[in-house]
PDB file of N, CA and C in Angstrom:
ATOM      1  N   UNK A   1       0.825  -1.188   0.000  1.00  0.00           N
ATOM      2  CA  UNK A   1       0.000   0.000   0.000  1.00  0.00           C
ATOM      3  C   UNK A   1       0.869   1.253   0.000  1.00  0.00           C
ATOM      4  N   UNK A   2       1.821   1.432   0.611  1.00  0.00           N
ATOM      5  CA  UNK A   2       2.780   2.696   1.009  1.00  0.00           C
ATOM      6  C   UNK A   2       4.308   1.928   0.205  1.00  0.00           C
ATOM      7  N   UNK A   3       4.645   3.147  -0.208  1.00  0.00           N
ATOM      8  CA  UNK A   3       6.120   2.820  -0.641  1.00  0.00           C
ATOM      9  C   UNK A   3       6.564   4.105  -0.156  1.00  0.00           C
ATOM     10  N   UNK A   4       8.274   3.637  -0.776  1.00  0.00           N
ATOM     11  CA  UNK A   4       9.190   4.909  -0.506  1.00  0.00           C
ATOM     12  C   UNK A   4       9.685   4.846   0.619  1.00  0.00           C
ATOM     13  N   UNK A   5      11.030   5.491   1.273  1.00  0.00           N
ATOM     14  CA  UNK A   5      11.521   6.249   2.284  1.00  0.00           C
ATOM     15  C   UNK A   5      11.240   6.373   3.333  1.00  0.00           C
ATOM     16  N   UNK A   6       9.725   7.407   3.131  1.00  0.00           N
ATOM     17  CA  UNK A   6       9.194   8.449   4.171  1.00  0.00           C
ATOM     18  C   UNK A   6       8.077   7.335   5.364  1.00  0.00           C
ATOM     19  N   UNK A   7       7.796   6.322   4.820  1.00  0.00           N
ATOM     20  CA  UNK A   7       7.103   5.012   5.484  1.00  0.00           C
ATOM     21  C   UNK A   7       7.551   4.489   6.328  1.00  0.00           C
ATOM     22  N   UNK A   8       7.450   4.233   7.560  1.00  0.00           N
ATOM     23  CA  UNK A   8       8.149   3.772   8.886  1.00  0.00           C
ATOM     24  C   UNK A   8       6.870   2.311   8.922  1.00  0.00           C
ATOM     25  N   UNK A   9       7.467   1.397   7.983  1.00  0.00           N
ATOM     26  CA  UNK A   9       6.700   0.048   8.201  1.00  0.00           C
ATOM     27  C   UNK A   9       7.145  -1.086   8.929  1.00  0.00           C
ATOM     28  N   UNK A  10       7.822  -0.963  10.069  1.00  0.00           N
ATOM     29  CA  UNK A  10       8.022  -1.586  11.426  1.00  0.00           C
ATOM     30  C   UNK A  10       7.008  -2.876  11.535  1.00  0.00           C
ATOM     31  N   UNK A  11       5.263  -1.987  11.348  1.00  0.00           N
ATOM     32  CA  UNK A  11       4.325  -2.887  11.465  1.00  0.00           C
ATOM     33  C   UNK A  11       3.584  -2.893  10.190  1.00  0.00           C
ATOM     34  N   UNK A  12       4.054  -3.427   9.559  1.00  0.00           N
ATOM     35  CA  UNK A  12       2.892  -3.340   7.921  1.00  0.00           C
ATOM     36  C   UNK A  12       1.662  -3.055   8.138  1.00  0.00           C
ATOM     37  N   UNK A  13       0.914  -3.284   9.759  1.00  0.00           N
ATOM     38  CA  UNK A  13      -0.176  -3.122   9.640  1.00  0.00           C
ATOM     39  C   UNK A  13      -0.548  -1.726   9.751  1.00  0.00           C
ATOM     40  N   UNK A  14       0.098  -0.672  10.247  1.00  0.00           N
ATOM     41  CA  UNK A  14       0.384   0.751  10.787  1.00  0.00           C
ATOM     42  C   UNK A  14       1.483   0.857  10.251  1.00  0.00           C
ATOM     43  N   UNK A  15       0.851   1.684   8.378  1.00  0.00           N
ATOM     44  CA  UNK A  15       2.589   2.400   8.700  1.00  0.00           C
ATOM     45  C   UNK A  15       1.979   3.823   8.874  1.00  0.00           C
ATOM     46  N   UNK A  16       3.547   4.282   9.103  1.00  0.00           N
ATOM     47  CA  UNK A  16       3.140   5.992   9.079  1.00  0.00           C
ATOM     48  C   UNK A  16       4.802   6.112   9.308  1.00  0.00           C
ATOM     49  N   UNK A  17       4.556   7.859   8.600  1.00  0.00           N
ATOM     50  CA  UNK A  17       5.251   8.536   7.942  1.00  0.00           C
ATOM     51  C   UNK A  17       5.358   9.958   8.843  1.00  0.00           C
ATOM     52  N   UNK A  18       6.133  10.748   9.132  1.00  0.00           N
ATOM     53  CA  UNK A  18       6.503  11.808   9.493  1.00  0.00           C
ATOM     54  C   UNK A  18       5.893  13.138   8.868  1.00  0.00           C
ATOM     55  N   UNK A  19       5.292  14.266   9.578  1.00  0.00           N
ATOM     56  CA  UNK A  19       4.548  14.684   8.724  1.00  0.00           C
ATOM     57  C   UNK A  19       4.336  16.477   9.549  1.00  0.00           C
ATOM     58  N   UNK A  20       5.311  17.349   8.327  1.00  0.00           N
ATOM     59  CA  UNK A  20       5.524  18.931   9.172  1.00  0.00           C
ATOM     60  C   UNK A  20       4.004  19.391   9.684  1.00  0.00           C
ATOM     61  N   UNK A  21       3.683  19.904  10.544  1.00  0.00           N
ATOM     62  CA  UNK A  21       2.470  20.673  10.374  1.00  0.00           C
ATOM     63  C   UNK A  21       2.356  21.632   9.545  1.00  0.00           C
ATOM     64  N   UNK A  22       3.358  22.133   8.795  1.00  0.00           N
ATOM     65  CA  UNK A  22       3.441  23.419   8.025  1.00  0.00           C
ATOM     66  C   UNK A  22       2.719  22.896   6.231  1.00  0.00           C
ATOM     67  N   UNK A  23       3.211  20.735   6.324  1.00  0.00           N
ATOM     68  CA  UNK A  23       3.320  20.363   5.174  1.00  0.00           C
ATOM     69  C   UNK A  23       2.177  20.613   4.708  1.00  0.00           C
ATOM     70  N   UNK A  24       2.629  20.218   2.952  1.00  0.00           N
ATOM     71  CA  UNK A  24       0.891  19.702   2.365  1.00  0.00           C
ATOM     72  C   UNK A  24       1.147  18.779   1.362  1.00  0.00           C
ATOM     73  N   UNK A  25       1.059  17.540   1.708  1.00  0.00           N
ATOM     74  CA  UNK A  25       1.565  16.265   0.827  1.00  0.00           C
ATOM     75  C   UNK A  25       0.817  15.796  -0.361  1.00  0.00           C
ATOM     76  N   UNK A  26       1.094  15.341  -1.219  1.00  0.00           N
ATOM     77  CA  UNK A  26       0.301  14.162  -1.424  1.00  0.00           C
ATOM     78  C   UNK A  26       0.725  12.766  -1.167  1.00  0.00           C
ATOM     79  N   UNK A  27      -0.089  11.536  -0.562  1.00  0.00           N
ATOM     80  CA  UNK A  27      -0.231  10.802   0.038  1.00  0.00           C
ATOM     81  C   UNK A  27      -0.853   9.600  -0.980  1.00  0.00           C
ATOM     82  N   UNK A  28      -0.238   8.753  -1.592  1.00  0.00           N
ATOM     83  CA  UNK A  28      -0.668   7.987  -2.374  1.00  0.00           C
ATOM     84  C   UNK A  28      -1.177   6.454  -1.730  1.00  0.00           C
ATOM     85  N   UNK A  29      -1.841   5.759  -2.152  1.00  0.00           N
ATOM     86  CA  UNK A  29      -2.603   4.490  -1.701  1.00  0.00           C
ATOM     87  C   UNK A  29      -2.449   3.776  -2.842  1.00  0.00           C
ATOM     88  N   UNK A  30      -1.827   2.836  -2.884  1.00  0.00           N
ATOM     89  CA  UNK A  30      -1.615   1.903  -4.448  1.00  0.00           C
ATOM     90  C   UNK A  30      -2.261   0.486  -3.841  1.00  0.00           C
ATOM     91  N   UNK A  31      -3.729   0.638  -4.651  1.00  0.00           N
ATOM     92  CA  UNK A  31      -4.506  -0.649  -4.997  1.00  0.00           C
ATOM     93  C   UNK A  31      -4.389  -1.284  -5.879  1.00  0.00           C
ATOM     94  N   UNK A  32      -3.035  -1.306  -6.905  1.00  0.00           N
ATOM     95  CA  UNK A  32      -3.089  -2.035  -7.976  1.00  0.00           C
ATOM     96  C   UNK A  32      -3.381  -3.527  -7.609  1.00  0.00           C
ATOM     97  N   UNK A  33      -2.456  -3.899  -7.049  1.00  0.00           N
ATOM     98  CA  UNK A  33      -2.713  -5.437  -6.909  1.00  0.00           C
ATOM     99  C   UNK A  33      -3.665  -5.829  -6.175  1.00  0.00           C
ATOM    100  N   UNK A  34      -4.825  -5.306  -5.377  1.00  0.00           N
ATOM    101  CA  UNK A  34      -5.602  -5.849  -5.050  1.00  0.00           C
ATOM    102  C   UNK A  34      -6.402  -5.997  -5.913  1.00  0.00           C
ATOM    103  N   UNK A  35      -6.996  -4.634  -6.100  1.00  0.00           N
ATOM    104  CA  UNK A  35      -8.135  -4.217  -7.938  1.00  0.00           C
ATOM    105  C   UNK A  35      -7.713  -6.186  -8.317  1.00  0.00           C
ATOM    106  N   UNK A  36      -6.411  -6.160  -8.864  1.00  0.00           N
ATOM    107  CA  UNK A  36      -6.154  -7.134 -10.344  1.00  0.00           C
ATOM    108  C   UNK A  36      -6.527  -8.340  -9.236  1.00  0.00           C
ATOM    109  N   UNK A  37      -6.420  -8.699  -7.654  1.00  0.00           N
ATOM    110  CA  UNK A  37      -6.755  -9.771  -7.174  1.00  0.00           C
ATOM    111  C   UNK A  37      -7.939 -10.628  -7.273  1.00  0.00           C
ATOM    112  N   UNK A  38      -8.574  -9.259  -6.716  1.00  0.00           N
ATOM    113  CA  UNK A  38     -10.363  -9.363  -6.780  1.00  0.00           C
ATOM    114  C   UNK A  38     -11.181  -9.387  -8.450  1.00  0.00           C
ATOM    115  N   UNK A  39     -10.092  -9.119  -9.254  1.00  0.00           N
ATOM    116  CA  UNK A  39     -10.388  -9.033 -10.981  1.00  0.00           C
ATOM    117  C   UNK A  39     -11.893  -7.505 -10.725  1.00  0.00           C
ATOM    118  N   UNK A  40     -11.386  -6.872 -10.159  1.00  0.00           N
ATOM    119  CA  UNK A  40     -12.417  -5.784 -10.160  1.00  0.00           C
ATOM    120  C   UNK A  40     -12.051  -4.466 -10.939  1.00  0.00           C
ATOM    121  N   UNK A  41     -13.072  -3.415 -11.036  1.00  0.00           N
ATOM    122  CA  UNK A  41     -12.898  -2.147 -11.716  1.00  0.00           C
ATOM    123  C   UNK A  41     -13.312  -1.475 -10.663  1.00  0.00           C
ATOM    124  N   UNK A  42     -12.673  -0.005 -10.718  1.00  0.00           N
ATOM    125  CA  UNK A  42     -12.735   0.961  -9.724  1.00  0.00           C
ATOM    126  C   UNK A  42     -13.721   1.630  -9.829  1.00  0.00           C
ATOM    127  N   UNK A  43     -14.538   1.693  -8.917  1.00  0.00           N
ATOM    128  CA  UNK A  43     -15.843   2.407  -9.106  1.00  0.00           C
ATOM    129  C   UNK A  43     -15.821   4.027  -8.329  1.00  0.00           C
ATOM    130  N   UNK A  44     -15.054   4.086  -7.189  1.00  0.00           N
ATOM    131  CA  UNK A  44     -15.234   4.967  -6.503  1.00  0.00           C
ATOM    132  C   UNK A  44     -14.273   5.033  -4.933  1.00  0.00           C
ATOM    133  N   UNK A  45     -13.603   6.167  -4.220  1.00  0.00           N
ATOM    134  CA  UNK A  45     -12.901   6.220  -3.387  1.00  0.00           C
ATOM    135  C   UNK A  45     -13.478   7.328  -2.617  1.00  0.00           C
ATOM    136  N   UNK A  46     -13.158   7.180  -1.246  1.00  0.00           N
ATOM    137  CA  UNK A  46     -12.999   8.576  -0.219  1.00  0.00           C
ATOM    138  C   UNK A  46     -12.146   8.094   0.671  1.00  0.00           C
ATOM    139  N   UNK A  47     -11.653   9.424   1.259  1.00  0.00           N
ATOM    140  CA  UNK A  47     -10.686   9.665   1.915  1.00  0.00           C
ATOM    141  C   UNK A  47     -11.039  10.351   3.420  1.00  0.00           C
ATOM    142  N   UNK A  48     -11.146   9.418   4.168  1.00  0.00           N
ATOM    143  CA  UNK A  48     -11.325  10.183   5.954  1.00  0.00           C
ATOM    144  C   UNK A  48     -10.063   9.788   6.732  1.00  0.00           C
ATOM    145  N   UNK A  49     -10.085  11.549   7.154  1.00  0.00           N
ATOM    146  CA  UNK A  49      -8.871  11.853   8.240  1.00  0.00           C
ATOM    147  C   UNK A  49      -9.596  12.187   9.206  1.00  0.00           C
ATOM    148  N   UNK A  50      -8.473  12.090  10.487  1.00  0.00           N
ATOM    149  CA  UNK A  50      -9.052  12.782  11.551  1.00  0.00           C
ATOM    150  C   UNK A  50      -8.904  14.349  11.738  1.00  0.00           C
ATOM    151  N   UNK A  51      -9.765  14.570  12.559  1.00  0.00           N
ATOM    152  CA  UNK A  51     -10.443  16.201  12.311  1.00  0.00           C
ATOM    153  C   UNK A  51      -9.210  17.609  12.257  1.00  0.00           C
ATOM    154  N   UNK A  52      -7.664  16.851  12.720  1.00  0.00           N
ATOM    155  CA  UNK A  52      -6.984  17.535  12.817  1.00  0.00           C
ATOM    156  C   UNK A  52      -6.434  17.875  11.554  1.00  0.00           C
ATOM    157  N   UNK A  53      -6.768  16.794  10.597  1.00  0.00           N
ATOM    158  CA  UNK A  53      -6.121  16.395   8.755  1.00  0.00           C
ATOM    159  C   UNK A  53      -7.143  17.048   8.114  1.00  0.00           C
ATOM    160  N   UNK A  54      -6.692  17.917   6.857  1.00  0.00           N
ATOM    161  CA  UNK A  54      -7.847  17.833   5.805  1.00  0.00           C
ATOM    162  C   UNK A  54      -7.364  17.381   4.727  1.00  0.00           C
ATOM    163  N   UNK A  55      -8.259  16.457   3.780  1.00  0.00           N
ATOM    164  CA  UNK A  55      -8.081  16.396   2.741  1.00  0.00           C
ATOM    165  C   UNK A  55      -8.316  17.082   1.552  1.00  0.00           C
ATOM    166  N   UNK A  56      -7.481  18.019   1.120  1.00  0.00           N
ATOM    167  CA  UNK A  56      -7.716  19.139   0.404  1.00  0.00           C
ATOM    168  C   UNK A  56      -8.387  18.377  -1.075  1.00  0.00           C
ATOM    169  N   UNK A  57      -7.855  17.362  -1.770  1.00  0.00           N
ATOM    170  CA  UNK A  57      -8.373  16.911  -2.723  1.00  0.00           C
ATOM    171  C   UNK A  57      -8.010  15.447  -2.670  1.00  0.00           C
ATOM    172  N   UNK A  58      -8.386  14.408  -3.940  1.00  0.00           N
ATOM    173  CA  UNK A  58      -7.940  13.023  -4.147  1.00  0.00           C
ATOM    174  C   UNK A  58      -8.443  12.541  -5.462  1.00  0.00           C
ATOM    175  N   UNK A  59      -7.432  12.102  -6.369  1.00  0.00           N
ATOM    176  CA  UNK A  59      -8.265  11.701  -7.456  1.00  0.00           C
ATOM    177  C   UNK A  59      -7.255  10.060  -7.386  1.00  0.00           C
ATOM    178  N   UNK A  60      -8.045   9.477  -8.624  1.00  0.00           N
ATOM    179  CA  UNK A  60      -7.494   8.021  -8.728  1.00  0.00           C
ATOM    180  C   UNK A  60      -7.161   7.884 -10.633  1.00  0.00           C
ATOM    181  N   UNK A  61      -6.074   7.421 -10.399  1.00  0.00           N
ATOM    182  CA  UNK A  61      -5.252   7.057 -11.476  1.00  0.00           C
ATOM    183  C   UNK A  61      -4.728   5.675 -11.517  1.00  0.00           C
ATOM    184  N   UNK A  62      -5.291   4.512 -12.540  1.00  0.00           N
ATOM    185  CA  UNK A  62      -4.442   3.586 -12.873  1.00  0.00           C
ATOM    186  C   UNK A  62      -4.132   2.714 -11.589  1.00  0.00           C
ATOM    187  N   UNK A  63      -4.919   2.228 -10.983  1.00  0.00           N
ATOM    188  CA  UNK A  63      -5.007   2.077  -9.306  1.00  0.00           C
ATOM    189  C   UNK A  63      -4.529   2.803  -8.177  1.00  0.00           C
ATOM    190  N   UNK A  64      -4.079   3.705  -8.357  1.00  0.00           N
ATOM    191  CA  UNK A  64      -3.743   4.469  -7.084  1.00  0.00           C
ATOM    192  C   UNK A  64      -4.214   5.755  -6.699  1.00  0.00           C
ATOM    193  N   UNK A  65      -4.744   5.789  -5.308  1.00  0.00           N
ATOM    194  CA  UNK A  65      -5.546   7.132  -5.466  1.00  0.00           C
ATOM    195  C   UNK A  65      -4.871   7.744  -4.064  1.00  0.00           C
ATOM    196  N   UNK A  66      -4.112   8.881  -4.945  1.00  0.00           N
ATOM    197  CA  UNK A  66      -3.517  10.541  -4.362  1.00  0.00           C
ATOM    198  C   UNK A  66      -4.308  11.113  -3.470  1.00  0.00           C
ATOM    199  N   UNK A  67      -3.782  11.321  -2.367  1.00  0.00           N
ATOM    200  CA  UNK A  67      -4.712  12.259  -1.480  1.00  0.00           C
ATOM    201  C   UNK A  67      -3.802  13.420  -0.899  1.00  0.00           C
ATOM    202  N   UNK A  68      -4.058  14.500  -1.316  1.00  0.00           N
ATOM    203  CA  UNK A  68      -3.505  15.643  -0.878  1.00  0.00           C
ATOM    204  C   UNK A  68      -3.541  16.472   0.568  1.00  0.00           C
ATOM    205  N   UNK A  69      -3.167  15.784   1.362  1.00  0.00           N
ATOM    206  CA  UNK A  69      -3.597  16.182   3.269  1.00  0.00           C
ATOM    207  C   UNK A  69      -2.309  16.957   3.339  1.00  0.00           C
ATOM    208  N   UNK A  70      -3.095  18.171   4.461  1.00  0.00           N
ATOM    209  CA  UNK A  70      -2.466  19.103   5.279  1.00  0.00           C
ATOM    210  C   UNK A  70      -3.164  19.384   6.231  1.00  0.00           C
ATOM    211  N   UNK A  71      -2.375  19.948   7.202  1.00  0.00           N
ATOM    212  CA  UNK A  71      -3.452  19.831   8.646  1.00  0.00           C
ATOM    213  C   UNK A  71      -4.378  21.093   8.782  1.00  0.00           C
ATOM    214  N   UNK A  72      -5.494  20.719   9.181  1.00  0.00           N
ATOM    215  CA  UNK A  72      -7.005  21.422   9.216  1.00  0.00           C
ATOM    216  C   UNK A  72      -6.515  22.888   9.686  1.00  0.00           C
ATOM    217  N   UNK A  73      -6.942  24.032   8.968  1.00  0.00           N
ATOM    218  CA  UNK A  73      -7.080  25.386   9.568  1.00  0.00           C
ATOM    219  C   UNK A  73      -7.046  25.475  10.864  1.00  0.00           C
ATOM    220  N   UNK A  74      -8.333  25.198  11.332  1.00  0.00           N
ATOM    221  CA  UNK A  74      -8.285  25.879  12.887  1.00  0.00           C
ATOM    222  C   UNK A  74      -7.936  24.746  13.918  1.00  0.00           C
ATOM    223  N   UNK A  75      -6.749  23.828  13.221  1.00  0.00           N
ATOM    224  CA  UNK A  75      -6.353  22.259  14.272  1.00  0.00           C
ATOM    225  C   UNK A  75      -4.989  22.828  15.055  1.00  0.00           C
ATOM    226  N   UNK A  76      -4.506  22.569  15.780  1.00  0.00           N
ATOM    227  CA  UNK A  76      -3.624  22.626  16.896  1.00  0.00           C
ATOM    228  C   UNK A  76      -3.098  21.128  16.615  1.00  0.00           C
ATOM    229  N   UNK A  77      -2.368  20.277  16.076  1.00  0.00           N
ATOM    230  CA  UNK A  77      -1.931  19.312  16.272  1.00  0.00           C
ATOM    231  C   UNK A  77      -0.581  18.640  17.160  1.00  0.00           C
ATOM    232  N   UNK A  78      -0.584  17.460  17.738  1.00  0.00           N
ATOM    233  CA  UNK A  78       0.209  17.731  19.276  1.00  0.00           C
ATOM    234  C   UNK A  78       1.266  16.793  18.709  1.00  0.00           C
ATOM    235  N   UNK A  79       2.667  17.390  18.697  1.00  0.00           N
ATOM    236  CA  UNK A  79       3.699  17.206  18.246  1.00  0.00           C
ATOM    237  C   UNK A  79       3.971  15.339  18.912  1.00  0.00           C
ATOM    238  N   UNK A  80       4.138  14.476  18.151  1.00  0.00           N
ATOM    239  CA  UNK A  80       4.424  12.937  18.165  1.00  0.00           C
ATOM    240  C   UNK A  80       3.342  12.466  18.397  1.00  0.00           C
ATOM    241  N   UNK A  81       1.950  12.848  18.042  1.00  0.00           N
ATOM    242  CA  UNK A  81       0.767  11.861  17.572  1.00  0.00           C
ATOM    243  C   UNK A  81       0.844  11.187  16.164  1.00  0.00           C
ATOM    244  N   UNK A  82       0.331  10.116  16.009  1.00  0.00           N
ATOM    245  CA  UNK A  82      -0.341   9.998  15.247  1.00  0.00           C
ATOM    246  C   UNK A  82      -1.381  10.136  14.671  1.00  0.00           C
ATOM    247  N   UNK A  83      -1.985  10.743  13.449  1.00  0.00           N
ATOM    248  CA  UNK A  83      -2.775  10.997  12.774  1.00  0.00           C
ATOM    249  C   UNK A  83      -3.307   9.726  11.774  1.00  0.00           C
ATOM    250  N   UNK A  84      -4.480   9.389  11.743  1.00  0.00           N
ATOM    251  CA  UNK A  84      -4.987   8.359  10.746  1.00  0.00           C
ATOM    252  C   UNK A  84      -5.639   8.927   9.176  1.00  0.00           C
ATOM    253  N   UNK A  85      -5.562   8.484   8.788  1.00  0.00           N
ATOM    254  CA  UNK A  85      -5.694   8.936   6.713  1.00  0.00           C
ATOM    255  C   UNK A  85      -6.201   7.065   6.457  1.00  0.00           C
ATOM    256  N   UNK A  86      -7.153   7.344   5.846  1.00  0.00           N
ATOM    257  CA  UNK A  86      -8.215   6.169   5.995  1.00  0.00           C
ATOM    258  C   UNK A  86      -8.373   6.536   4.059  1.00  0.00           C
ATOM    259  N   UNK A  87      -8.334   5.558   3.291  1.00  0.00           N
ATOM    260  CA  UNK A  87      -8.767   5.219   1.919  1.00  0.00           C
ATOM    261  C   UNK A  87      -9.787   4.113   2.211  1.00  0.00           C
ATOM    262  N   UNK A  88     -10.841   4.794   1.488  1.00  0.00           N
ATOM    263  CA  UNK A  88     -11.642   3.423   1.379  1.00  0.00           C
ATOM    264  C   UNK A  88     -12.313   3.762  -0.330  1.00  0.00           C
ATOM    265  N   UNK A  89     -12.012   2.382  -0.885  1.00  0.00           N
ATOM    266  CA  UNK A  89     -12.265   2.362  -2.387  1.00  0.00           C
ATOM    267  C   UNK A  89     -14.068   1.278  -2.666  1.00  0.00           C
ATOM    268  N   UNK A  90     -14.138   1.394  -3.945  1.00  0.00           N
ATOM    269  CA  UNK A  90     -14.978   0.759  -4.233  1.00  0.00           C
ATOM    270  C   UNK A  90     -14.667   0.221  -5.133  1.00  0.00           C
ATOM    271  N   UNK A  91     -15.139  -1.023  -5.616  1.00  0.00           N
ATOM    272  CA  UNK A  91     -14.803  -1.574  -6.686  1.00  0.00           C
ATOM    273  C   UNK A  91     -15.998  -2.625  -7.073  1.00  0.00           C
ATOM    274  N   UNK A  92     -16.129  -2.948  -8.880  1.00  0.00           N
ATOM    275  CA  UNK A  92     -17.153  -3.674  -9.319  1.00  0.00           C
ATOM    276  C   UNK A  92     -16.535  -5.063  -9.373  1.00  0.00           C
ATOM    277  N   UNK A  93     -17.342  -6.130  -9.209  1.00  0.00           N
ATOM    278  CA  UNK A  93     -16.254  -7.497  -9.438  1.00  0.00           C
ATOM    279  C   UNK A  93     -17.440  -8.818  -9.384  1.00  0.00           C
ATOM    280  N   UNK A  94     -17.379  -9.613 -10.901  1.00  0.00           N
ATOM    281  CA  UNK A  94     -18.015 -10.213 -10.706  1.00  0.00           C
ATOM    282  C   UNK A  94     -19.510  -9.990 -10.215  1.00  0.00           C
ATOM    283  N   UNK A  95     -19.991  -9.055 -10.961  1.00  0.00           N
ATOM    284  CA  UNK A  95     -21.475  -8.493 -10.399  1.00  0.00           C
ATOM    285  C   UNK A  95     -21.670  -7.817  -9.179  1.00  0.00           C
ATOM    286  N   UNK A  96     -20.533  -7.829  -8.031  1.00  0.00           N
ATOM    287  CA  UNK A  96     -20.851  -7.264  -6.680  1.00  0.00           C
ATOM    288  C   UNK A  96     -19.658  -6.215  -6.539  1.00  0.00           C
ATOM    289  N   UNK A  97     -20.394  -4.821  -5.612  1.00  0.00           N
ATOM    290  CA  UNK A  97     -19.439  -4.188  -5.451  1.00  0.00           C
ATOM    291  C   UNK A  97     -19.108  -4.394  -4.262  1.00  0.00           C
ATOM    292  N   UNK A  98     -17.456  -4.339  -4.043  1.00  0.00           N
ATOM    293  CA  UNK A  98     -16.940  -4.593  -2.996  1.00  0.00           C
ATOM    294  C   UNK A  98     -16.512  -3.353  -2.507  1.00  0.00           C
ATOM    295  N   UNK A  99     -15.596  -3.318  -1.338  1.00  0.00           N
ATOM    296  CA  UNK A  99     -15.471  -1.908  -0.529  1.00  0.00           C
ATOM    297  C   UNK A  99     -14.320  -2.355   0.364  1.00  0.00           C
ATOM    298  N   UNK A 100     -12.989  -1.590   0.446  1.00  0.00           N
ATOM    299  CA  UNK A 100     -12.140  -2.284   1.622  1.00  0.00           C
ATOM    300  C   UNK A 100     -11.625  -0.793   1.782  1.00  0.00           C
ATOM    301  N   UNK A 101     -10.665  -0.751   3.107  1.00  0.00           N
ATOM    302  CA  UNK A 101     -10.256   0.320   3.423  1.00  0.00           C
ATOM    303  C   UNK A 101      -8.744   0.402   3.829  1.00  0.00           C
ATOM    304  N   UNK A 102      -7.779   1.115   3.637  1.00  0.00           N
ATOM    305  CA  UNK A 102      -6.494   1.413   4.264  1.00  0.00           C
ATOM    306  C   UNK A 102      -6.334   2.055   4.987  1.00  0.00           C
ATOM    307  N   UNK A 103      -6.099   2.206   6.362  1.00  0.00           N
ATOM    308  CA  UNK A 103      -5.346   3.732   6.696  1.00  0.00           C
ATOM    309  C   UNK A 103      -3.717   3.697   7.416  1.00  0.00           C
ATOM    310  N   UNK A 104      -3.889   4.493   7.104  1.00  0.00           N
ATOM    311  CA  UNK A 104      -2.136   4.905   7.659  1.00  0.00           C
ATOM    312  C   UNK A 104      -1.897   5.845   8.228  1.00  0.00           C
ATOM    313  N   UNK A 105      -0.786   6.125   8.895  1.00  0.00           N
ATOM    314  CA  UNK A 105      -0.359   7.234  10.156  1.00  0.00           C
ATOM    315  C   UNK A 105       0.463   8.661   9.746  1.00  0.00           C
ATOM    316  N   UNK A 106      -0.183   9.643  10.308  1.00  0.00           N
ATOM    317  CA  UNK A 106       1.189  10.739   9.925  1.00  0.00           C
ATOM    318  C   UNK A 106       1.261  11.298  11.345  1.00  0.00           C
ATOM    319  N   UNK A 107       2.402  11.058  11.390  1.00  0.00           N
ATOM    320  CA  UNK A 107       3.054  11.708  13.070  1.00  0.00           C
ATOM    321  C   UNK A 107       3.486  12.815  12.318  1.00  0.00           C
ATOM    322  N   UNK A 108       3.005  13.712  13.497  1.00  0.00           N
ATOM    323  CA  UNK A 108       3.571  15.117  13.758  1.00  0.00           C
ATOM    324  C   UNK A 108       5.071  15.138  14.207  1.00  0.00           C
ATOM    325  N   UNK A 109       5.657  16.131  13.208  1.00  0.00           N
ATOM    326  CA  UNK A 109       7.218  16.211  14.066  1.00  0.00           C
ATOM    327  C   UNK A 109       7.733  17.348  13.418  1.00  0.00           C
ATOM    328  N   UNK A 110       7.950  18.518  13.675  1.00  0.00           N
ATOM    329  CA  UNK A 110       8.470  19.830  12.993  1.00  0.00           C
ATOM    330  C   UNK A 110       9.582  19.170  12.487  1.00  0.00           C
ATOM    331  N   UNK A 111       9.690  20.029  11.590  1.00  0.00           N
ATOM    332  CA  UNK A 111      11.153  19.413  10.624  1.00  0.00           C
ATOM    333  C   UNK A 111      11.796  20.675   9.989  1.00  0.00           C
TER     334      UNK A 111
END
């Protein structure tokens, strides 16, 4: 689901990544290989953070869907939390749509 560097995957099940309060990322989710598991087509995605995150935008490309988070206007976020960023997709397959979800962590840490 997460690649790159910036991923602290210790626990595959929780990763998370380091994350300025000043930043404004984009945050990618790569469903390719599930999509091709389930032999499904992408029907549809959203993106829930917690209230301290906003997701300014998210589109989906070629299985992977970009989410552009920076932390909420009027949030105060408390330096070495974690923050959750939740993908949940839809997909057509075999007549039924299915629905699964990712999320992952962004700790606060000035940089």
């Amino acid at each position: 689901m997460t690649t790159g560097a910036f991923w602290d995957v210790s626990n595959p099940a929780k990763p998370w990544g380091l994350f300025d309060p000043n930043s404004k990322l984009d945050i990618p989710f790569d469903w390719t290989l599930w999509i091709a598991d389930v032999s499904g087509v992408y029907s549809a995605h959203s993106i829930i953070v917690d209230p301290v995150l906003e997701c300014v935008s998210s589109a989906h490309a070629a299985g992977v869907i970009t989410a552009l988070i920076k932390v909420a206007a009027d949030a105060t976020p408390v330096e070495g939390t974690k923050y959750p960023v939740t993908c949940r997709i839809t997909v057509t397959a075999g007549g039924l749509t299915l629905i699964d979800d990712r999320t992952l962590y962004l700790k606060i840490k000035e940089r």
